[in-house]
PDB file of N, CA and C in Angstrom:
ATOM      1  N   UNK A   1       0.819  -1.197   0.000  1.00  0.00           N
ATOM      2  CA  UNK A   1       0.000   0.000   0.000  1.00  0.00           C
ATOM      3  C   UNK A   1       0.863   1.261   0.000  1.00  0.00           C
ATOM      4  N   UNK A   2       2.076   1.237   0.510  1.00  0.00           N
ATOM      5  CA  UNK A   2       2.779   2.380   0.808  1.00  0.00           C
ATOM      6  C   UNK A   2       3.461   2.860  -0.061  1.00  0.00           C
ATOM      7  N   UNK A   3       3.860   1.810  -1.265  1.00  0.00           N
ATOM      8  CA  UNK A   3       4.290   2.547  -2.567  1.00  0.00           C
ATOM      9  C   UNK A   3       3.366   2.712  -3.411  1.00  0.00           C
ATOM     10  N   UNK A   4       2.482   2.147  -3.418  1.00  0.00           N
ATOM     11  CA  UNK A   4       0.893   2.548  -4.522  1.00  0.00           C
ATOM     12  C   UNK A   4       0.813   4.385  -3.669  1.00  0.00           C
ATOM     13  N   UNK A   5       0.652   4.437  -2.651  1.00  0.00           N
ATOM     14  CA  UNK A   5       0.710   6.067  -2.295  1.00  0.00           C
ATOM     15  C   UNK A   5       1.895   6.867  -2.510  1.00  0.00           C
ATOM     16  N   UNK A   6       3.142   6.140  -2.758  1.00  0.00           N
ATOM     17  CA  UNK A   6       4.174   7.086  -3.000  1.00  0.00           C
ATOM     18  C   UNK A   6       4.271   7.631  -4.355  1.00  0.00           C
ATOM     19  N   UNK A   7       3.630   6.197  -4.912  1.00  0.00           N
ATOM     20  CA  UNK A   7       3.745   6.523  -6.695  1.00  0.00           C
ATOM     21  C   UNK A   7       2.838   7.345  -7.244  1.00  0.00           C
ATOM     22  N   UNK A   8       1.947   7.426  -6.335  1.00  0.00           N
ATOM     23  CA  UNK A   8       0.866   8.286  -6.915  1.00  0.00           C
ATOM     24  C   UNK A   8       1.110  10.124  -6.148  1.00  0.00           C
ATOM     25  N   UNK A   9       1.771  10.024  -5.270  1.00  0.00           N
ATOM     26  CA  UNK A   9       2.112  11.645  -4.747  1.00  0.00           C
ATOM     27  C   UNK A   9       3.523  11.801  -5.685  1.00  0.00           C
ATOM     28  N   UNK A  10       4.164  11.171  -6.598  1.00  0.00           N
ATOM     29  CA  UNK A  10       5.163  11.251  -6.781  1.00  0.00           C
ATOM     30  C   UNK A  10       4.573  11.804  -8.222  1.00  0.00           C
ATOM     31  N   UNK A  11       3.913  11.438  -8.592  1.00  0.00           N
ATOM     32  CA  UNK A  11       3.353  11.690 -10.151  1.00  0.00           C
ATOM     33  C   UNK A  11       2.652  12.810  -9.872  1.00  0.00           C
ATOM     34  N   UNK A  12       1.689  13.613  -9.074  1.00  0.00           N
ATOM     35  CA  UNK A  12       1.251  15.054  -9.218  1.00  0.00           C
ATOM     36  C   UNK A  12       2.238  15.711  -8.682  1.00  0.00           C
ATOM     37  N   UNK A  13       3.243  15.074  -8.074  1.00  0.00           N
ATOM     38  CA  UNK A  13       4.380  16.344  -7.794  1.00  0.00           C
ATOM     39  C   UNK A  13       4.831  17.543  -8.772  1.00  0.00           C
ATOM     40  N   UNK A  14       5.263  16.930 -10.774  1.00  0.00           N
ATOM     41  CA  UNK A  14       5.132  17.910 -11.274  1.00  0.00           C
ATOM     42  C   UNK A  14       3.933  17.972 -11.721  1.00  0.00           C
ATOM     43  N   UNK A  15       3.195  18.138 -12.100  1.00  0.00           N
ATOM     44  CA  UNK A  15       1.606  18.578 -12.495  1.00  0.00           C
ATOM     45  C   UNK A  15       1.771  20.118 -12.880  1.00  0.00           C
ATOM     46  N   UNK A  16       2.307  21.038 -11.755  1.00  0.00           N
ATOM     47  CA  UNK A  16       1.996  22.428 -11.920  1.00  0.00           C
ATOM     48  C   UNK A  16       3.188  23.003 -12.987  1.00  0.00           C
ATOM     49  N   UNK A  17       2.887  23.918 -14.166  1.00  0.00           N
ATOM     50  CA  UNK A  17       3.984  23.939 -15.055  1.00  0.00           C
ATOM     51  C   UNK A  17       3.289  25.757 -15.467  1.00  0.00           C
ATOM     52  N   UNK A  18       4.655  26.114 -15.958  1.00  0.00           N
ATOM     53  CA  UNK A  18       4.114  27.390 -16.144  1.00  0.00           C
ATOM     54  C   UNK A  18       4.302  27.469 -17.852  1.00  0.00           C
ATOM     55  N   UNK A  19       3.301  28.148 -18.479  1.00  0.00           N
ATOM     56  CA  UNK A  19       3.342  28.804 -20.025  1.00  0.00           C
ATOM     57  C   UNK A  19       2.936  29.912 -19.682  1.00  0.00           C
ATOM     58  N   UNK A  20       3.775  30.313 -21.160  1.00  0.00           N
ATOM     59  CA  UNK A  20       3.608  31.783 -21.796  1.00  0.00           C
ATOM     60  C   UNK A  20       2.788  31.880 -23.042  1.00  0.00           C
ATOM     61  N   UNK A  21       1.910  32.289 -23.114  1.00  0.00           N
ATOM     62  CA  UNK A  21       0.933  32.029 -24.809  1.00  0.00           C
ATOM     63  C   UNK A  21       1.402  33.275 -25.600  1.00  0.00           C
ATOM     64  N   UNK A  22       1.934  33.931 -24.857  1.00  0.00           N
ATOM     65  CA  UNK A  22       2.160  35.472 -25.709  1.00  0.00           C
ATOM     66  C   UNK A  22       3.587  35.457 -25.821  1.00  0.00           C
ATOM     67  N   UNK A  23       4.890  34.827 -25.865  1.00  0.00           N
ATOM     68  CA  UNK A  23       6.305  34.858 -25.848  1.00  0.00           C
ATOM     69  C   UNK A  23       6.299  34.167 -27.700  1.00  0.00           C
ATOM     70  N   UNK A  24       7.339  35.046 -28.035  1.00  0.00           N
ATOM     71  CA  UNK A  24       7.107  35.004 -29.634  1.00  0.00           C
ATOM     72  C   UNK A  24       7.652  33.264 -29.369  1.00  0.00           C
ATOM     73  N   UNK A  25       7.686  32.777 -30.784  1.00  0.00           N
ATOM     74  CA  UNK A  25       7.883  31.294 -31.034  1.00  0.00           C
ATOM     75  C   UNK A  25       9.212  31.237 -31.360  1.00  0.00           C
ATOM     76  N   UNK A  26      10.016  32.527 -31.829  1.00  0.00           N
ATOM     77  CA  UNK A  26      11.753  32.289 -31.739  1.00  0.00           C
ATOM     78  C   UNK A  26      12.429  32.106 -31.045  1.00  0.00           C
ATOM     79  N   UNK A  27      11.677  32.593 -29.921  1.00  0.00           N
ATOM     80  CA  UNK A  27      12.670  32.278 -28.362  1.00  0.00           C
ATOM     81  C   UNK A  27      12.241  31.773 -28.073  1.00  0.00           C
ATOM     82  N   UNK A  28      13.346  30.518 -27.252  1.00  0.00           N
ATOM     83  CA  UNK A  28      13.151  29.475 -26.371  1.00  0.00           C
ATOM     84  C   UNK A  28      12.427  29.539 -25.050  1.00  0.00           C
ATOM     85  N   UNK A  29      11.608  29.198 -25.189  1.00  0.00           N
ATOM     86  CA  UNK A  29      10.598  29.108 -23.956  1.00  0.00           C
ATOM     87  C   UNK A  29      11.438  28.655 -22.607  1.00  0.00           C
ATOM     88  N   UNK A  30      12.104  27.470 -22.273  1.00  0.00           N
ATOM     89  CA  UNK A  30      12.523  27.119 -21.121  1.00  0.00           C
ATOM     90  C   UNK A  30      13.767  28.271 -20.817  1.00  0.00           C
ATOM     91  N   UNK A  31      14.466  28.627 -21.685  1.00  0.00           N
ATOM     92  CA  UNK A  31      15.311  29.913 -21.589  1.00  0.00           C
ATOM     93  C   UNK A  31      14.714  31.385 -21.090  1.00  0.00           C
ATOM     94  N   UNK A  32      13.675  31.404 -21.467  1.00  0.00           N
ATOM     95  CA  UNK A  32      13.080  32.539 -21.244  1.00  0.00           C
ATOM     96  C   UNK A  32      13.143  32.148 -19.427  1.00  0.00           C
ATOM     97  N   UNK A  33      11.880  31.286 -19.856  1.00  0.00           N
ATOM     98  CA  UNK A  33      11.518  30.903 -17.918  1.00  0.00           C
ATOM     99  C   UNK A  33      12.284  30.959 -17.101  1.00  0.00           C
ATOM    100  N   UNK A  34      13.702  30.406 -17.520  1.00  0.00           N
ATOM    101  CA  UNK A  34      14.738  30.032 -16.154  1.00  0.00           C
ATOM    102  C   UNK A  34      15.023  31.373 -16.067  1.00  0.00           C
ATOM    103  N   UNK A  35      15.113  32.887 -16.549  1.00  0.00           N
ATOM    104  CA  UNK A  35      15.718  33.887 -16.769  1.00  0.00           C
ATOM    105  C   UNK A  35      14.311  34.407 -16.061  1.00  0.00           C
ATOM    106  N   UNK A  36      12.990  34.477 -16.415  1.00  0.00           N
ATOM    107  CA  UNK A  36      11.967  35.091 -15.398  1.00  0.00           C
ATOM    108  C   UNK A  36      12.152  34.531 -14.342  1.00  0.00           C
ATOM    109  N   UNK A  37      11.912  33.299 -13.730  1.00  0.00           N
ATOM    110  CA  UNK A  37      12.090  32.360 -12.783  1.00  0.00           C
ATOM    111  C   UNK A  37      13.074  32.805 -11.358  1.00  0.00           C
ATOM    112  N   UNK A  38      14.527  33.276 -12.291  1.00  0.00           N
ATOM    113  CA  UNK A  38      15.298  34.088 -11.330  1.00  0.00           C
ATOM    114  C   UNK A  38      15.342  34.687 -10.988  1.00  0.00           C
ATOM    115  N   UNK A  39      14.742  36.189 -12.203  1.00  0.00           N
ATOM    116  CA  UNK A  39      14.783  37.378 -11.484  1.00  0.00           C
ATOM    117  C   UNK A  39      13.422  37.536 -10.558  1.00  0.00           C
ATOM    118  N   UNK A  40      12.367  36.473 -10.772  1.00  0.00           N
ATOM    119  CA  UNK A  40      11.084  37.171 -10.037  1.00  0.00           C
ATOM    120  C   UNK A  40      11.740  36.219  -8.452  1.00  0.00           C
ATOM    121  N   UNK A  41      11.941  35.110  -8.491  1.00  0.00           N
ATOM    122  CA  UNK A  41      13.063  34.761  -7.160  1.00  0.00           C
ATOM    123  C   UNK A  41      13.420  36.030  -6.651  1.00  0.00           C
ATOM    124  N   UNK A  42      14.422  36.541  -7.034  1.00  0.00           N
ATOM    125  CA  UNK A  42      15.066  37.506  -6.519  1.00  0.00           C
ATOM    126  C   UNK A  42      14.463  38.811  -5.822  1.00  0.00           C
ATOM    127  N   UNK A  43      13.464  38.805  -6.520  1.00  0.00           N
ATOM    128  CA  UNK A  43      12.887  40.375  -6.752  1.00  0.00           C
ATOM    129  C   UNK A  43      11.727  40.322  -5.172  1.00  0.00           C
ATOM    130  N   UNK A  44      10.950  39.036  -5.663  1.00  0.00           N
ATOM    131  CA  UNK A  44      10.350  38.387  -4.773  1.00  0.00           C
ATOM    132  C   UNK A  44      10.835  38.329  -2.933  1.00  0.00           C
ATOM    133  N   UNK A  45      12.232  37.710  -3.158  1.00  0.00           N
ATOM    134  CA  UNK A  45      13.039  37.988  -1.439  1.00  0.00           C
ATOM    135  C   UNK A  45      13.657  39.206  -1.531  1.00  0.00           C
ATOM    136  N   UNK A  46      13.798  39.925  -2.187  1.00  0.00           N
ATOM    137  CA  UNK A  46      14.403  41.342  -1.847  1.00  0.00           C
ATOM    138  C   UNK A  46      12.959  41.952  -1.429  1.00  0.00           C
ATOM    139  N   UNK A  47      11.408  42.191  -2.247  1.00  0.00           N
ATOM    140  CA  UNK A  47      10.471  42.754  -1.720  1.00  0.00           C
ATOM    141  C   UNK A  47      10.188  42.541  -0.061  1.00  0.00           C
ATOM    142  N   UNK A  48       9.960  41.211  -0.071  1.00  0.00           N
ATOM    143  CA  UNK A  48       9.805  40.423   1.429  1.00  0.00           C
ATOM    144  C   UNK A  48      10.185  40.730   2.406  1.00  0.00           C
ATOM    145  N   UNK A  49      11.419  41.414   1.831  1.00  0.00           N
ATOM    146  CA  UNK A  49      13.086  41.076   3.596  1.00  0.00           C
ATOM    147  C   UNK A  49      13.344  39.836   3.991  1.00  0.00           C
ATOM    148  N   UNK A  50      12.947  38.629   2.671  1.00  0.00           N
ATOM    149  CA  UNK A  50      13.567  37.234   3.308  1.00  0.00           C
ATOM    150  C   UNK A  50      14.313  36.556   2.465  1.00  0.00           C
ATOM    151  N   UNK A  51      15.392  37.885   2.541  1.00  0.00           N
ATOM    152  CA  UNK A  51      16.788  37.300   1.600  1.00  0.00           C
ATOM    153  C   UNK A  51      17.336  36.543   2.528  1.00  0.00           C
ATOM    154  N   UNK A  52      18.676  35.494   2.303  1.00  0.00           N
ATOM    155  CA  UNK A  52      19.162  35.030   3.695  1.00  0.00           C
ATOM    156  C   UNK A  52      20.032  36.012   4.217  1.00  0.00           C
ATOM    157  N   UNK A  53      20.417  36.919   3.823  1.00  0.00           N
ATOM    158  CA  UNK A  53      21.091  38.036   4.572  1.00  0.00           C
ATOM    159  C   UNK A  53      20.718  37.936   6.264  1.00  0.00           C
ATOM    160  N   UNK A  54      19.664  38.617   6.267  1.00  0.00           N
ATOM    161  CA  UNK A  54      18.457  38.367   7.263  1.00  0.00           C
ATOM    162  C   UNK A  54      18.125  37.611   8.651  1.00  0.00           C
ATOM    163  N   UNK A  55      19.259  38.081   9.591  1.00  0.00           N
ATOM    164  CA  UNK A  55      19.546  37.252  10.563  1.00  0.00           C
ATOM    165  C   UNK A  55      18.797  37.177  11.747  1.00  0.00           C
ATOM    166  N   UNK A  56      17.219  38.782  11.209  1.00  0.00           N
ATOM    167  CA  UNK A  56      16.283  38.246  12.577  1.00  0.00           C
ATOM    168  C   UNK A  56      15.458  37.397  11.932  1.00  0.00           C
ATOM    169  N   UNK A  57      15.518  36.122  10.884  1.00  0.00           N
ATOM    170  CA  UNK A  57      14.677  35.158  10.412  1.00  0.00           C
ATOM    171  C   UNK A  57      14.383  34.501  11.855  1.00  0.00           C
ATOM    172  N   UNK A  58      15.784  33.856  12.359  1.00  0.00           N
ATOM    173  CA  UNK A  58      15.730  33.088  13.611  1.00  0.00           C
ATOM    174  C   UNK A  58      14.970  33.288  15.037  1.00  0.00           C
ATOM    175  N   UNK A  59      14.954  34.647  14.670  1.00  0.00           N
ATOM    176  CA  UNK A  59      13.803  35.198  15.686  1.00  0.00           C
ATOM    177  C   UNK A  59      12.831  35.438  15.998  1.00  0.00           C
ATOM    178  N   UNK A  60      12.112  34.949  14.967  1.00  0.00           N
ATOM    179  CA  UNK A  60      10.773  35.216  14.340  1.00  0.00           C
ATOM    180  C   UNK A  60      10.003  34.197  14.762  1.00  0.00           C
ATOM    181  N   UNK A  61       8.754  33.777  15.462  1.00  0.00           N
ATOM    182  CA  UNK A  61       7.618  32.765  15.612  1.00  0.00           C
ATOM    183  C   UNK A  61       7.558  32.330  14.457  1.00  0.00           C
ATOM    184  N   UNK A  62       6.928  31.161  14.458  1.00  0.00           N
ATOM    185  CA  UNK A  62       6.456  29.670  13.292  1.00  0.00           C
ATOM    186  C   UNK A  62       5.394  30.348  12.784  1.00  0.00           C
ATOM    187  N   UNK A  63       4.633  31.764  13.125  1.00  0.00           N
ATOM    188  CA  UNK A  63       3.401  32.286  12.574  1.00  0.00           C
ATOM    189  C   UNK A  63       4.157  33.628  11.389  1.00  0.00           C
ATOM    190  N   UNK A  64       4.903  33.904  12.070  1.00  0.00           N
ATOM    191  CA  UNK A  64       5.316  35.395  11.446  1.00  0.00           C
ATOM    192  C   UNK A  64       6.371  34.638  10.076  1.00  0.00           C
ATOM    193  N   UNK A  65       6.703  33.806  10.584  1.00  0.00           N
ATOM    194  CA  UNK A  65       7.481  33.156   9.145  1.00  0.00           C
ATOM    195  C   UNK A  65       7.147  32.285   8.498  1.00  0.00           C
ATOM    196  N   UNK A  66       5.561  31.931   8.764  1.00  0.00           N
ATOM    197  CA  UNK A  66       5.001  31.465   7.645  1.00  0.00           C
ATOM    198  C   UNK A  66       4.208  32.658   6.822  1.00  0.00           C
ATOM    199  N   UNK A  67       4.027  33.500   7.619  1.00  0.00           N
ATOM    200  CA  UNK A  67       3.470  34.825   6.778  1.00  0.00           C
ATOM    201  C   UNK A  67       4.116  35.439   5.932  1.00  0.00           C
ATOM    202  N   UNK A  68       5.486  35.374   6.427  1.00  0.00           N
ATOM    203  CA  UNK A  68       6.567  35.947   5.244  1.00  0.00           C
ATOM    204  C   UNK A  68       6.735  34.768   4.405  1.00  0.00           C
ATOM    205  N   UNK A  69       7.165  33.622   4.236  1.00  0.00           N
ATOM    206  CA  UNK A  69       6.630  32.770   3.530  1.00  0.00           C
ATOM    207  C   UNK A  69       5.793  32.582   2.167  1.00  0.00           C
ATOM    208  N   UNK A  70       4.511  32.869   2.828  1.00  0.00           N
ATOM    209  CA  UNK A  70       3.147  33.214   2.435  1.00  0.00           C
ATOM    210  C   UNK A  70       3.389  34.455   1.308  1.00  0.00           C
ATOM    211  N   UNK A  71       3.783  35.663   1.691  1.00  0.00           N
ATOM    212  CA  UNK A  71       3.979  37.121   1.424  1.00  0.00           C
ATOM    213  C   UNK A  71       5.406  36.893  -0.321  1.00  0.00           C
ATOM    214  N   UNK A  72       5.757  36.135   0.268  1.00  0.00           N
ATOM    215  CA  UNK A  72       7.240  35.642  -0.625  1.00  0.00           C
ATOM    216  C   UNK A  72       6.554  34.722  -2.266  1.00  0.00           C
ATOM    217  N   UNK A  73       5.806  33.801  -1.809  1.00  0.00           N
ATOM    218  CA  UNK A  73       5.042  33.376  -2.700  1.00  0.00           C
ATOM    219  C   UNK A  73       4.183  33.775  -3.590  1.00  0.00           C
ATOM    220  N   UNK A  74       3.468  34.920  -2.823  1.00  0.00           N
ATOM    221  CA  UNK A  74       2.583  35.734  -3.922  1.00  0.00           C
ATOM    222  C   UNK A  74       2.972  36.523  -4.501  1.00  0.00           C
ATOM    223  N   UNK A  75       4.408  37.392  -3.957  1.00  0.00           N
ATOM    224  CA  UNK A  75       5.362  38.040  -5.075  1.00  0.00           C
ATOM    225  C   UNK A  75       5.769  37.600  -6.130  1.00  0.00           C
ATOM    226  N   UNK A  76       6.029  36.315  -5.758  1.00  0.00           N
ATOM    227  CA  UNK A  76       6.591  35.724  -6.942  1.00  0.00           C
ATOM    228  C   UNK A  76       5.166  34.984  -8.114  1.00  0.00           C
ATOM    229  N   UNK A  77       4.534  34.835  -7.312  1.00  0.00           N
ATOM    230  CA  UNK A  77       3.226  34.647  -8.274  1.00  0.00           C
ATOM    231  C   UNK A  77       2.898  35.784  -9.167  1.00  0.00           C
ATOM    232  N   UNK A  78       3.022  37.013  -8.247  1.00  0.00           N
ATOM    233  CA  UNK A  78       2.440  38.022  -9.104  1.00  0.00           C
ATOM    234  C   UNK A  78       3.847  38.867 -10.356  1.00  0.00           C
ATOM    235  N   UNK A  79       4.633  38.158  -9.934  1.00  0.00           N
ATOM    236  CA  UNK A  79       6.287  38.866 -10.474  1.00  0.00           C
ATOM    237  C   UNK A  79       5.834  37.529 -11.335  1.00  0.00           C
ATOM    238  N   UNK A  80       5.465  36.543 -12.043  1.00  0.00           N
ATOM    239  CA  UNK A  80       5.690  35.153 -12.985  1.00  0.00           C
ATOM    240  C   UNK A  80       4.485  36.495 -13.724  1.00  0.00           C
ATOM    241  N   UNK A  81       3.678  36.330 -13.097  1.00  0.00           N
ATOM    242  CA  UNK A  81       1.998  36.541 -14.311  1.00  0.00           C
ATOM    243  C   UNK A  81       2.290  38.346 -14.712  1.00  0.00           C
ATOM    244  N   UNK A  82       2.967  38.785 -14.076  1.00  0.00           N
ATOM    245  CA  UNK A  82       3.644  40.324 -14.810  1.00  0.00           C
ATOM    246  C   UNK A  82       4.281  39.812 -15.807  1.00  0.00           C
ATOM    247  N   UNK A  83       5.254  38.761 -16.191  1.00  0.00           N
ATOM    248  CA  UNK A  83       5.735  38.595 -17.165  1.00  0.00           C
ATOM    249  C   UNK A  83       5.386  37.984 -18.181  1.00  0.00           C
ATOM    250  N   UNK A  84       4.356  37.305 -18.346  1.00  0.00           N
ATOM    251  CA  UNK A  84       3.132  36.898 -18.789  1.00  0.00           C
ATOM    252  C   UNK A  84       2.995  35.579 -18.681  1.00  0.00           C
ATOM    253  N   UNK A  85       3.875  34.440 -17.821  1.00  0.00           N
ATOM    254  CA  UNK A  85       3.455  33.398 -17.237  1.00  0.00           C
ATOM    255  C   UNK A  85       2.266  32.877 -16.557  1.00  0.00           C
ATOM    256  N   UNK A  86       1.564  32.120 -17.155  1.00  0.00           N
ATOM    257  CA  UNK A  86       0.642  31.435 -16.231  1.00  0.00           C
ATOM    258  C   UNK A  86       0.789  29.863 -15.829  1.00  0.00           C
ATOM    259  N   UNK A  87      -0.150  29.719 -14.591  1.00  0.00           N
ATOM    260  CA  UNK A  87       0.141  28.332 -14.143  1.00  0.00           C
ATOM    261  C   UNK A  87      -0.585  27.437 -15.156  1.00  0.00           C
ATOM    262  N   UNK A  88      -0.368  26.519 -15.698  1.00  0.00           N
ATOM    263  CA  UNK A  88      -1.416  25.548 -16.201  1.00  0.00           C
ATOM    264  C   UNK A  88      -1.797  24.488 -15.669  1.00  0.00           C
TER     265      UNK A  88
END
């Protein structure tokens, strides 16, 4: 039973994939991505304040750093779909 459940969490693991419908067809799509991918990363923990620079992370409650967390993720959600990425 325990690998019939592994195999099956193991297979929607990738499921979530991002396209661009509007990125011309000369440029390489996975090139593009890894190049949005980084800078909205980046842009994303610099907005936040949860670069690892950031040494009152450790000080922070299990609530306040899942909020930044939380806060980190939707930057970067909203920094992918500015560039015209969506989830599919």
């Amino acid at each position: 039973m325990r690998p019939l459940i592994l195999l099956i969490l193991l297979s929607f693991a990738g499921c979530t994939s991002y396209v661009n419908p509007s990125l011309d067809p000369s440029i390489d799509q996975g090139d593009q991505y890894t190049k949005d991918r980084d800078y909205c990363t980046k842009r994303s923990s610099k907005n936040t304040d949860s670069a690892p620079k950031n040494e009152l992370r450790f000080l922070k409650t299990y609530e306040q750093q899942q909020k930044e967390y939380a806060a980190e993720s939707r930057a970067f959600e909203n920094c992918m779909s500015s560039k015209g990425w969506i989830k599919k």
